[in-house]
N, C-alpha and C. Protein backbone atom coordinates (compact mmCIF):
# COMPACT_ATOMS: atom_id res chain seq x y z
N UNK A 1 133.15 132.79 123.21
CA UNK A 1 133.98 133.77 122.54
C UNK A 1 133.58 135.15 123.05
N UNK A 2 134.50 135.96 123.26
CA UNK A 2 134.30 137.29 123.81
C UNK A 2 133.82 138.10 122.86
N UNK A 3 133.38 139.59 122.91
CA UNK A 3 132.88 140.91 122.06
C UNK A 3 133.73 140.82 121.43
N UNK A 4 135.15 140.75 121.57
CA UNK A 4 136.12 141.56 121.47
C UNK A 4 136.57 140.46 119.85
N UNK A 5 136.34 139.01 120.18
CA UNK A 5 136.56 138.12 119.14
C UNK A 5 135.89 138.12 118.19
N UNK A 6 134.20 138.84 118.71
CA UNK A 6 133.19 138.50 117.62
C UNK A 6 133.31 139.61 116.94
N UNK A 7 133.92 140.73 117.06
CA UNK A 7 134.18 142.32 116.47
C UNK A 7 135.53 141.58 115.33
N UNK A 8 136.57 141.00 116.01
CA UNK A 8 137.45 140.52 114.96
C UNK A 8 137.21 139.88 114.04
N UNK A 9 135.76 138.69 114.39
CA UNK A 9 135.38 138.04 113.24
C UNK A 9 135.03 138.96 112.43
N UNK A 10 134.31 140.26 112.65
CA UNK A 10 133.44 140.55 111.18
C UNK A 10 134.85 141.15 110.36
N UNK A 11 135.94 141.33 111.23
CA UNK A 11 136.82 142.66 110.18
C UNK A 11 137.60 141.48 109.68
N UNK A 12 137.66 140.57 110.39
CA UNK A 12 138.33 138.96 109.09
C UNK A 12 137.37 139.27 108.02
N UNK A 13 136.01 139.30 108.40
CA UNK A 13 135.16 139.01 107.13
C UNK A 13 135.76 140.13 106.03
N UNK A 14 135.58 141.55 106.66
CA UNK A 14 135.46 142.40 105.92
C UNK A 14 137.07 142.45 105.61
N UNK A 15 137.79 142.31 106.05
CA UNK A 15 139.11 142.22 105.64
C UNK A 15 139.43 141.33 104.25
N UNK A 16 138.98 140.23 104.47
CA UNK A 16 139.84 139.43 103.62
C UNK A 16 138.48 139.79 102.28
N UNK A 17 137.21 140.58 102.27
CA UNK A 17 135.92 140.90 101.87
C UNK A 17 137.25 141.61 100.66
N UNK A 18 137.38 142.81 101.51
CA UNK A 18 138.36 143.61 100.72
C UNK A 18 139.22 143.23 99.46
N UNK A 19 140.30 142.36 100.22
CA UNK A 19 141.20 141.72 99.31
C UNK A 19 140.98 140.85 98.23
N UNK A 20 139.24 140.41 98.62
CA UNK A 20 138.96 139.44 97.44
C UNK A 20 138.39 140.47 96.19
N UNK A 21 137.67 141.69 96.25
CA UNK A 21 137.26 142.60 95.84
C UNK A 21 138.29 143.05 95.05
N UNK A 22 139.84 143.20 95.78
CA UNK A 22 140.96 143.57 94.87
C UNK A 22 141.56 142.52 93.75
N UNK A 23 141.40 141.62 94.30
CA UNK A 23 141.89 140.41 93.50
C UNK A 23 140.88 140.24 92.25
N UNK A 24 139.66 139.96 92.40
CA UNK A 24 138.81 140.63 91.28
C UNK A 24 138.88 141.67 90.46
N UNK A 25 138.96 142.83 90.64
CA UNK A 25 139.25 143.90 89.84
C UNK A 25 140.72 143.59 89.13
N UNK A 26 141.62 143.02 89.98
CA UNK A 26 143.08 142.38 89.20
C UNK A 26 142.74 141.77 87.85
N UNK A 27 141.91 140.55 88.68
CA UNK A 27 141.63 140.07 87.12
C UNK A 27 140.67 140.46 86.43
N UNK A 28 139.62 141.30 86.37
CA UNK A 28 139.04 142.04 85.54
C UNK A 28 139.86 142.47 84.65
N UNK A 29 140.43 143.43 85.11
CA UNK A 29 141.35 144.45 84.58
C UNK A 29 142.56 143.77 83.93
N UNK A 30 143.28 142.78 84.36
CA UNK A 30 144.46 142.51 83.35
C UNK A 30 144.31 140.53 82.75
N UNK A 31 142.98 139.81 83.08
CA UNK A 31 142.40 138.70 82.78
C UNK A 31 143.50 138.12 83.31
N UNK A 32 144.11 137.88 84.37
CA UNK A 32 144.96 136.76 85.29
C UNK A 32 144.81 137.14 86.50
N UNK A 33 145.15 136.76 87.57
CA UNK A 33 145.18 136.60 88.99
C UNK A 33 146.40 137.53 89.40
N UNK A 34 146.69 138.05 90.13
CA UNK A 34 147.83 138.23 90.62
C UNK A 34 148.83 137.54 90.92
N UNK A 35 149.94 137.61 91.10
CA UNK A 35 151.24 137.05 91.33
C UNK A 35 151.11 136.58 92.87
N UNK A 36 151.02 137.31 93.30
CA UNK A 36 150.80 137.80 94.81
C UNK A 36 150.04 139.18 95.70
N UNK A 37 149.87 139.21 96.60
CA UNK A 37 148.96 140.07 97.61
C UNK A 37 150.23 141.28 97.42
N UNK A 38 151.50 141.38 97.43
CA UNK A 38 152.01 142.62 97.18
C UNK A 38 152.04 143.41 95.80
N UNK A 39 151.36 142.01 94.68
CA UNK A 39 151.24 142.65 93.63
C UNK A 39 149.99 143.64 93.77
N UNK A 40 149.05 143.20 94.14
CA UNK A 40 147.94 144.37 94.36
C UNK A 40 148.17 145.51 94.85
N UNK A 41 149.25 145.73 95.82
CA UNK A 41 149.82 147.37 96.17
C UNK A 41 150.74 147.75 95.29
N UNK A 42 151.75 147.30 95.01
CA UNK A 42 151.74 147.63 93.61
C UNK A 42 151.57 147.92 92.28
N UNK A 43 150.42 147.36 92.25
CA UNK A 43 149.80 147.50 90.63
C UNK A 43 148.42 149.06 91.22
N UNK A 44 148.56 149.30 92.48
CA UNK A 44 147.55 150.47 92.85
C UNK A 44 146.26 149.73 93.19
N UNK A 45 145.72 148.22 93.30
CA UNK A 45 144.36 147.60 93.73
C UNK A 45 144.18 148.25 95.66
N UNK A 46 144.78 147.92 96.18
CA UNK A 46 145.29 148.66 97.62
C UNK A 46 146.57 149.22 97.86
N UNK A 47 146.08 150.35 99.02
CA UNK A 47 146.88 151.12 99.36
C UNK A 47 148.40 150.29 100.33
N UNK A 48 147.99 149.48 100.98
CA UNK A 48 148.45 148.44 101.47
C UNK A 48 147.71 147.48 102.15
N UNK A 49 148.39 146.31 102.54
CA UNK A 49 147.94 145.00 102.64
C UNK A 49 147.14 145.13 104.06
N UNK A 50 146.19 144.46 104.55
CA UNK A 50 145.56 144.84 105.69
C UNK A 50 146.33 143.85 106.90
N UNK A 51 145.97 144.12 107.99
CA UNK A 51 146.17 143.47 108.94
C UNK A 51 145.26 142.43 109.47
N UNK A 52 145.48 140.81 109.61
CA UNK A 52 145.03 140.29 110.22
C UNK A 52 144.37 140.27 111.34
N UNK A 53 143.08 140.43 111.90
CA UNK A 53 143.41 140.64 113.65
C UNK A 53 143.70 140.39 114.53
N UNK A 54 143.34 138.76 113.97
CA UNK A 54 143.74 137.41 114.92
C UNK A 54 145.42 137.37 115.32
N UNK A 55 145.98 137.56 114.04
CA UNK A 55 147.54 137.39 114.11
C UNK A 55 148.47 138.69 114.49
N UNK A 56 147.90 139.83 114.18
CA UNK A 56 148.21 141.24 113.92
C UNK A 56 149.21 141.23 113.36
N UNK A 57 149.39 140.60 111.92
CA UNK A 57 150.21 140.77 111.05
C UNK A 57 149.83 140.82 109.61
N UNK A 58 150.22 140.88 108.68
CA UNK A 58 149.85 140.98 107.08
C UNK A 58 150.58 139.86 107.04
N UNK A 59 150.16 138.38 107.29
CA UNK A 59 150.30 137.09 107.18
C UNK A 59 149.13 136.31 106.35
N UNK A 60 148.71 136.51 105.56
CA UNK A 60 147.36 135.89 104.76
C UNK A 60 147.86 135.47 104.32
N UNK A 61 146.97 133.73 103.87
CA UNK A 61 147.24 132.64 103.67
C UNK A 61 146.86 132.64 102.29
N UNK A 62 147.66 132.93 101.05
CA UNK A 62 147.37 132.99 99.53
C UNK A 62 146.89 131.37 99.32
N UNK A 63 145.44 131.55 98.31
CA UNK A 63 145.19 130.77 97.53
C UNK A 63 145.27 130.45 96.69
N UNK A 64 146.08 129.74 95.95
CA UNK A 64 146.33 129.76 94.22
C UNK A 64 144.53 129.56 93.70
N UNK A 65 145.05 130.27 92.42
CA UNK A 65 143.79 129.48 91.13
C UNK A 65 144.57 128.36 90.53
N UNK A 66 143.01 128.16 89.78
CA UNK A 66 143.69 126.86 89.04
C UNK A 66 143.70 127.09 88.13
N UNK A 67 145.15 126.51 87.35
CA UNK A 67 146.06 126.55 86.60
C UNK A 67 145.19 126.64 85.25
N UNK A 68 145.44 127.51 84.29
CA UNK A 68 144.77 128.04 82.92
C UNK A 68 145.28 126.62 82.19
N UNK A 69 144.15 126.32 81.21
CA UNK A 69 144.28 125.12 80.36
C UNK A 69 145.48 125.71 79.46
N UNK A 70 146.46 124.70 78.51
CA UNK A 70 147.37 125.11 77.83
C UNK A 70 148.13 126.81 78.39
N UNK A 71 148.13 127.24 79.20
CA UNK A 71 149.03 128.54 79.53
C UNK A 71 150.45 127.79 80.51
N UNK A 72 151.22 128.66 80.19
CA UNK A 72 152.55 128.67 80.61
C UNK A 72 153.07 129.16 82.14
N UNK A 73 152.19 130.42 82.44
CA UNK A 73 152.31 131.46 83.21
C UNK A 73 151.40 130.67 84.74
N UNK A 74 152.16 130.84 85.93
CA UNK A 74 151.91 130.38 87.34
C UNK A 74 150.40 130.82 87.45
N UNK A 75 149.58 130.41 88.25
CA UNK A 75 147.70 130.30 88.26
C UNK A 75 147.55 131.68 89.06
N UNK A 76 148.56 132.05 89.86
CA UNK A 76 148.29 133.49 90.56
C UNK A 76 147.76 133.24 92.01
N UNK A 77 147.11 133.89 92.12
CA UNK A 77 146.35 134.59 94.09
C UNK A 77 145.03 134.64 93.53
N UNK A 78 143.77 133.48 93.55
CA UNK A 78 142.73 133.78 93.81
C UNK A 78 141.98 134.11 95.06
N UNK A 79 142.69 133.39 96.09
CA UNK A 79 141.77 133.98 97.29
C UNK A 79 142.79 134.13 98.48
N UNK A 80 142.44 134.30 99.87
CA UNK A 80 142.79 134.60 100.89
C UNK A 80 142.41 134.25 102.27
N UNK A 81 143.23 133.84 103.27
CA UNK A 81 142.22 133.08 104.50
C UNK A 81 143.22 133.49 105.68
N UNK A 82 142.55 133.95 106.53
CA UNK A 82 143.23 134.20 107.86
C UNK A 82 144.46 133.03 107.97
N UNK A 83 145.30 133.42 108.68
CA UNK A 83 146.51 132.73 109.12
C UNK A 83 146.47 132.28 110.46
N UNK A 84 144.96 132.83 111.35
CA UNK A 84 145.15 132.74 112.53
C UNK A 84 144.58 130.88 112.78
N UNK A 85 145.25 130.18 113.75
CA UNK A 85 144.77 128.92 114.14
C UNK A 85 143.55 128.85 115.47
N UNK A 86 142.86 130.18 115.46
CA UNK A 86 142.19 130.29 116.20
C UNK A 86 140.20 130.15 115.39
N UNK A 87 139.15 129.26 116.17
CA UNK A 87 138.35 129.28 116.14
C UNK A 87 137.22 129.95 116.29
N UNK A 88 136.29 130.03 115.11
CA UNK A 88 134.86 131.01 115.01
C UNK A 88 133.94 130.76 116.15
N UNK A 89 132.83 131.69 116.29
CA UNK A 89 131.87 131.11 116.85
C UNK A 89 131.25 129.78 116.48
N UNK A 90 131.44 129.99 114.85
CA UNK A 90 130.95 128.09 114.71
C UNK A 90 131.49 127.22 114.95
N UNK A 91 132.65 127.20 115.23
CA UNK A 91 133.81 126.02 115.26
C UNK A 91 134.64 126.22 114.27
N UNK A 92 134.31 126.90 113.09
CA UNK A 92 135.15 126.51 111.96
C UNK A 92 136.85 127.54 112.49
N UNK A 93 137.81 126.94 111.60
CA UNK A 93 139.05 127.44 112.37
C UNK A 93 139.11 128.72 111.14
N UNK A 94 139.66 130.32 111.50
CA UNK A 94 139.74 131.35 110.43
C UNK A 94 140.17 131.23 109.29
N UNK A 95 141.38 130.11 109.87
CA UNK A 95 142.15 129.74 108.04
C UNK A 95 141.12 128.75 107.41
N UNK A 96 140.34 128.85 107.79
CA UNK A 96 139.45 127.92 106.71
C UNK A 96 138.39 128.84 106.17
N UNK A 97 138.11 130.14 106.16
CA UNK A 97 137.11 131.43 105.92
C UNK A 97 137.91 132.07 104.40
């Protein structure tokens, strides 16, 4: 893997670092998950959605939570994983980070 890939790995890290940081304070702040990754720029968690590097798009791969015992309301956006089908220095593939 080149400099250039291992510089992208850390801003995956710190990228999707970010968004999980927002998604937390989401549910801090209103005790559910978000709807979605545009709900966080909307509700003011980010300014906007970051860019992938691998993909160079705002393509992140939403993770649902799991579903609240007895609630009605969809489980939300707990986490986030690269979209890219490209491999780490470990092997592992980004959408799996």
């Amino acid at each position: 893997m080149s400099k250039a890939s291992t510089s992208k790995s850390v801003v995956v890290i710190g990228g999707t670092g970010g968004l999980g940081r927002a998604i937390a304070q989401y549910y801090a702040d209103k005790g559910r998950y978000p709807g979605s990754l545009q709900a966080l720029v909307e509700d003011g968690y980010l300014r906007r959605l970051p860019y992938d590097p691998f993909t160079q798009q705002q393509d992140w791969v939403e993770v649902p939570a799991e579903p609240e015992p007895d609630s009605q309301e969809p489980p939300g956006i707990y986490d986030v994983h690269s979209a890219s089908d490209q491999q780490s220095l470990s092997g592992a593939l980004y959408s799996e980070w």
